[in-house]
Protein backbone atom coordinates (compact mmCIF):
# COMPACT_ATOMS: atom_id res chain seq x y z
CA UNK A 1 -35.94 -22.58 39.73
CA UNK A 2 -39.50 -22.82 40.51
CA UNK A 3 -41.60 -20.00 42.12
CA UNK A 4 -44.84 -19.61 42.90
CA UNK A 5 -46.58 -15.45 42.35
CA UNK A 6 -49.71 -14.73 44.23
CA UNK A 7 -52.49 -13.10 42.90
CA UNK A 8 -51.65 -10.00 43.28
CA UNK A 9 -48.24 -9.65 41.65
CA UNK A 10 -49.00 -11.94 38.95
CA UNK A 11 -52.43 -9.93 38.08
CA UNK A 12 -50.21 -6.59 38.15
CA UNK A 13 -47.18 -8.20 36.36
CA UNK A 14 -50.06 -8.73 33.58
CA UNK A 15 -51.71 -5.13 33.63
CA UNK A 16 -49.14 -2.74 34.85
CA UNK A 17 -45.63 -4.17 34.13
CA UNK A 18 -42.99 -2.62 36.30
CA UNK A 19 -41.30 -5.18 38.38
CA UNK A 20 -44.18 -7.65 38.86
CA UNK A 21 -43.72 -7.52 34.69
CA UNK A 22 -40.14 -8.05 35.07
CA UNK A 23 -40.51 -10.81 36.77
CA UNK A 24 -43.22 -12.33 34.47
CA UNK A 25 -40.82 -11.09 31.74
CA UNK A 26 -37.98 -13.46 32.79
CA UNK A 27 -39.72 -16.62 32.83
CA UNK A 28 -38.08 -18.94 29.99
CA UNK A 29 -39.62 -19.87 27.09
CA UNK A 30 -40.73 -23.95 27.05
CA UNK A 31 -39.37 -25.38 23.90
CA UNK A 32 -41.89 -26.51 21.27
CA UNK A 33 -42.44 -30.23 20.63
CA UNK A 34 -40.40 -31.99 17.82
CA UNK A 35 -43.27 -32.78 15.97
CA UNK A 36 -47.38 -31.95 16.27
CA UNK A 37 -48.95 -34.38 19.28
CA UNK A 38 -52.68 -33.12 19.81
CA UNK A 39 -55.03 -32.73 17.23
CA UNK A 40 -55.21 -29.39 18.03
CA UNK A 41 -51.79 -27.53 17.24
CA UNK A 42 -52.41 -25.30 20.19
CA UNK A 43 -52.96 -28.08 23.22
CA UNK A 44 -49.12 -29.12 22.16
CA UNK A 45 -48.13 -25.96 24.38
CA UNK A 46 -49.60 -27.37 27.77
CA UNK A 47 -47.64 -30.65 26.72
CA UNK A 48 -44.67 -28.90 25.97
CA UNK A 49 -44.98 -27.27 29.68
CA UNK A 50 -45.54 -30.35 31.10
CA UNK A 51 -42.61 -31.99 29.99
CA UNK A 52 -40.59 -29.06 30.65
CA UNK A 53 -42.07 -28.81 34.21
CA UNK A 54 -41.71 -32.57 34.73
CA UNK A 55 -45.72 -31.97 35.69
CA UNK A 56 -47.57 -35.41 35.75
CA UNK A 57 -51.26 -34.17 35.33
CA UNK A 58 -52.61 -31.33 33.47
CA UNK A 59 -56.28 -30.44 34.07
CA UNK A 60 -58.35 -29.54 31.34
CA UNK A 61 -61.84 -30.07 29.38
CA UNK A 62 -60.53 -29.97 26.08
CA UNK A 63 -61.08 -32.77 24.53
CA UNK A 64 -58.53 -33.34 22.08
CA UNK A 65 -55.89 -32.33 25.01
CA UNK A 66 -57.94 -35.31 27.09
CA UNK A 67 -57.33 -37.87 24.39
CA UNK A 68 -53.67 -37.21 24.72
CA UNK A 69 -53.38 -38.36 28.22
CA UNK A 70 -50.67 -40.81 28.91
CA UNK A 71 -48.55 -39.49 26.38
CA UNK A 72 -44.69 -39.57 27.78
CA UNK A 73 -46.10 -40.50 31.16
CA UNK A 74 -48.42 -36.77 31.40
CA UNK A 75 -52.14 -37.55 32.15
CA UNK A 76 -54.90 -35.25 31.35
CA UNK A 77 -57.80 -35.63 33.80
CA UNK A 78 -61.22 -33.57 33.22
CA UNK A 79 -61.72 -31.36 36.16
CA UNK A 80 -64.21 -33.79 37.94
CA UNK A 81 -61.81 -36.99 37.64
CA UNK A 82 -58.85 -35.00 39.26
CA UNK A 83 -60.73 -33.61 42.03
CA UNK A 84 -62.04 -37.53 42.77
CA UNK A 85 -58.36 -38.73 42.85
CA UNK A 86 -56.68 -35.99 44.31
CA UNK A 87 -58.40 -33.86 46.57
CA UNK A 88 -60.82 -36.39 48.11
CA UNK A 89 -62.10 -36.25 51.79
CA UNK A 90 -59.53 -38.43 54.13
């Protein structure tokens, strides 16, 4: 199931727990990847999420996460780049 929080639970989920928390609490684990992708052991999370998500584009300015774009069809795009492609003026 996906589910989108607002602000506003999601911020009090984080600082105060109770059932915002629980909430939080519940979401499932991603699986880590087989083996090491990035150069940097901790960018393999957002591809492990992105997989997991079926997500097609991460944003992000790390570089090593950047120079792993394409990998099993996920592109990383530099803030900039996505919001030329995506959220252009029609």
């Amino acid at each position: 199931m996906r589910v989108i929080l607002d602000t506003n639970v999601f911020m009090s989920g984080v600082f105060f727990g109770g059932i915002p928390g629980r909430i939080l609490g519940a979401f499932v684990e991603v699986p880590a990847l087989a083996e090491p992708v990035s150069a940097d052991p901790d960018d393999d999370k957002f591809l492990a999420c992105a997989v997991a998500a079926r997500v097609t584009v991460i944003v992000s300015g790390d570089k090593d996460l950047v120079d792993r774009s394409g990998w099993h069809g996920v592109r990383v795009l530099r803030p900039r780049p996505f919001v030329n492609e995506f959220l252009v003026e029609p």
